[in-house]
N, C-alpha and C. Protein backbone atom coordinates (compact mmCIF):
# COMPACT_ATOMS: atom_id res chain seq x y z
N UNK A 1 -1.67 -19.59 7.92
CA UNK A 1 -2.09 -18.32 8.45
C UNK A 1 -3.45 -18.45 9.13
N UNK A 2 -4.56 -19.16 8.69
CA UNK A 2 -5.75 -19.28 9.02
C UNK A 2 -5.48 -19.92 10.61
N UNK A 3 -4.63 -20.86 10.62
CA UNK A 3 -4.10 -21.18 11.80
C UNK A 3 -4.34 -20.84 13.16
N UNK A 4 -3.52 -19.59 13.05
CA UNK A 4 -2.93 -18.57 13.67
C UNK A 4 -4.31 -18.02 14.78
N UNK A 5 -5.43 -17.86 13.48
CA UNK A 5 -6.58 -17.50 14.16
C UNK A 5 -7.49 -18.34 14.32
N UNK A 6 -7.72 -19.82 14.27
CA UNK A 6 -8.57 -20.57 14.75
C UNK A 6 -8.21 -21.50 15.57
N UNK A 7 -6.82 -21.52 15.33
CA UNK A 7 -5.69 -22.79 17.01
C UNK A 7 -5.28 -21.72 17.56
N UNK A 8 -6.06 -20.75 18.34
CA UNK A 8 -5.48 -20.04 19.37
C UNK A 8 -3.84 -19.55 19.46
N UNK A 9 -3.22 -19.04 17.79
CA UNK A 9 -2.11 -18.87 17.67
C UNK A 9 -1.85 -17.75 18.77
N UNK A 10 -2.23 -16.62 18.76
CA UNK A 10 -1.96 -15.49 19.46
C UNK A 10 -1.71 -15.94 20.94
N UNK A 11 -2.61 -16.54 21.79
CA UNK A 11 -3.17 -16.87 23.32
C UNK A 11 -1.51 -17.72 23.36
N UNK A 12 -1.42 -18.43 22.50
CA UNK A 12 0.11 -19.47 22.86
C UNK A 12 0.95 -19.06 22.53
N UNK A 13 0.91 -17.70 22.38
CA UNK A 13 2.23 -17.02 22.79
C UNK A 13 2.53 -15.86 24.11
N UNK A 14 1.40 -15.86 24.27
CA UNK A 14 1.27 -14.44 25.19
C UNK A 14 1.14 -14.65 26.48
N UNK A 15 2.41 -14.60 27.41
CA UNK A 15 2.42 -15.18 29.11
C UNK A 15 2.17 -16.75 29.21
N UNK A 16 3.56 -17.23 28.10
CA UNK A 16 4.05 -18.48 28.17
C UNK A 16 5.21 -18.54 28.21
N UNK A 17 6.11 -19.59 28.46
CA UNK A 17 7.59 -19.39 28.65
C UNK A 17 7.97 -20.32 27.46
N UNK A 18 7.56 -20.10 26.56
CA UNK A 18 7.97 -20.84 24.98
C UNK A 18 9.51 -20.19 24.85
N UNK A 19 10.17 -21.10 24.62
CA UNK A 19 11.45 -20.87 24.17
C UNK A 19 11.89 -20.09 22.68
N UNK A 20 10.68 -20.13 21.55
CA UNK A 20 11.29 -19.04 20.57
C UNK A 20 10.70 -17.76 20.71
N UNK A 21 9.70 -17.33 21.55
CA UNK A 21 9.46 -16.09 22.07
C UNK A 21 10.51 -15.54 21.99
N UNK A 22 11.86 -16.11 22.93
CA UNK A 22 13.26 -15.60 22.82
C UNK A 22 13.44 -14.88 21.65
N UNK A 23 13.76 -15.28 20.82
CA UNK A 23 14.04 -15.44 19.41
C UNK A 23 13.11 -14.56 18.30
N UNK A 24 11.87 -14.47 18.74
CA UNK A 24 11.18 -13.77 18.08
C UNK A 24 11.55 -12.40 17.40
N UNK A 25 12.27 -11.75 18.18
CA UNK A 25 12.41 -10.20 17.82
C UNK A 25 14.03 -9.92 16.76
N UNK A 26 14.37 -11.68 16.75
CA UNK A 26 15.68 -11.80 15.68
C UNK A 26 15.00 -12.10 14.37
N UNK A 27 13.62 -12.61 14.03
CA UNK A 27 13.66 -13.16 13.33
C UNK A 27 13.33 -12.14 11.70
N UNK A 28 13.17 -11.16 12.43
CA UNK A 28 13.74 -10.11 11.18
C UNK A 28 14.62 -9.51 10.43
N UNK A 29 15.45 -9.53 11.58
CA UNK A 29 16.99 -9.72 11.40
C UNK A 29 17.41 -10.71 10.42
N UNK A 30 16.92 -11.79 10.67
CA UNK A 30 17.81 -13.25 9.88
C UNK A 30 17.27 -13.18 9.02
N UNK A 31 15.69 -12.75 8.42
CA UNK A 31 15.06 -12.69 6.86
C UNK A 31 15.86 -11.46 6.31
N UNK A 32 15.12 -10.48 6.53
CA UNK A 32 15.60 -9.53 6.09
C UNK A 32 17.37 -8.56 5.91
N UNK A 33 18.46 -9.36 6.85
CA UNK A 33 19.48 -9.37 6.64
C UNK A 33 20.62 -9.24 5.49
N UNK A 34 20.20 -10.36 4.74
CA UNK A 34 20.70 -10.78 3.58
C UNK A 34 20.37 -9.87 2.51
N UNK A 35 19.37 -9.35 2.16
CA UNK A 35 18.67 -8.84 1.26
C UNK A 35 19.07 -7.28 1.34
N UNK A 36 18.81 -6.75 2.71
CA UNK A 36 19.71 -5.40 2.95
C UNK A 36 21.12 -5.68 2.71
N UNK A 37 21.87 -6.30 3.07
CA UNK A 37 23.84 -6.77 2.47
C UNK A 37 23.66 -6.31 1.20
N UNK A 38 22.65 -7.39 0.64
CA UNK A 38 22.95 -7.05 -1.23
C UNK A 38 22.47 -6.30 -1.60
N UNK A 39 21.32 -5.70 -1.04
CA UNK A 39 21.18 -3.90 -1.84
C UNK A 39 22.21 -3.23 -1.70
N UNK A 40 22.36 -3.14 -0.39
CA UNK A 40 23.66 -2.24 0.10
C UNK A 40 25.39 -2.29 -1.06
N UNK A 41 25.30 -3.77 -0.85
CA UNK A 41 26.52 -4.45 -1.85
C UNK A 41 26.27 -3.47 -2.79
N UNK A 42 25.23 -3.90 -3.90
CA UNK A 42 24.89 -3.84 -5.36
C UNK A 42 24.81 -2.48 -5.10
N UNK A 43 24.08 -1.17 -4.48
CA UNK A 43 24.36 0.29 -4.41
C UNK A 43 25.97 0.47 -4.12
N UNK A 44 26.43 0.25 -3.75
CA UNK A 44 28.37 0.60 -3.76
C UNK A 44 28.73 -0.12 -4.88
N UNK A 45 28.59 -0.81 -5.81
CA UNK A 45 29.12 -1.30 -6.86
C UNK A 45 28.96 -1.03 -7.70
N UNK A 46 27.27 -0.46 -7.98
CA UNK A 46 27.18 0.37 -9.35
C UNK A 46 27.30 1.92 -8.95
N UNK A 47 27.68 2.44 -7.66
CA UNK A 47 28.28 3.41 -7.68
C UNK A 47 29.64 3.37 -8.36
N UNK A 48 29.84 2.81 -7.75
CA UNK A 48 31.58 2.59 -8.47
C UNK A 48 31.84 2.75 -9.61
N UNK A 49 30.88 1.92 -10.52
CA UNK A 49 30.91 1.67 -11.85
C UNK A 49 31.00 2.99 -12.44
N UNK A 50 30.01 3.40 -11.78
CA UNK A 50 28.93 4.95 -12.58
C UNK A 50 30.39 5.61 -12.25
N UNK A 51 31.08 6.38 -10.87
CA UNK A 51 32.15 7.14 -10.45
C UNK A 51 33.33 7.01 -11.83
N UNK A 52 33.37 5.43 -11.56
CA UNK A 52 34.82 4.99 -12.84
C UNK A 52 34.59 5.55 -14.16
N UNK A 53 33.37 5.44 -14.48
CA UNK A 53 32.80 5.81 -15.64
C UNK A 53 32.95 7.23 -16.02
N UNK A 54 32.59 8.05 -15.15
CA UNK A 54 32.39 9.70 -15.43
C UNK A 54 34.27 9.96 -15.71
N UNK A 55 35.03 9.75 -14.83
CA UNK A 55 36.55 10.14 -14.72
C UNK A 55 37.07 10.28 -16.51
């Protein structure tokens, strides 16, 4: 991280034609992806449970 701000991280990205610039605006997508599925999953499953349960 310290990086970022003493090797001119910011400047080497900004009005360069770096190829994961591309990519940049996925890369939240691909972390955070997985993790929303399985909340999502795990909320419909212990719904379920709880629904089966009350009947």
């Amino acid at each position: 991280m310290r990086s970022e701000f003493t090797h001119h991280g910011f400047a080497s990205r900004v009005g360069t034609k770096r190829a994961d610039l591309a990519h940049q605006p996925l890369d939240p997508v691909i972390v955070a992806g997985p993790w929303v599925a399985a909340g999502a999953a795990a909320y419909v499953g212990v719904r379920t449970v709880v629904r089966s349960l009350r009947r």
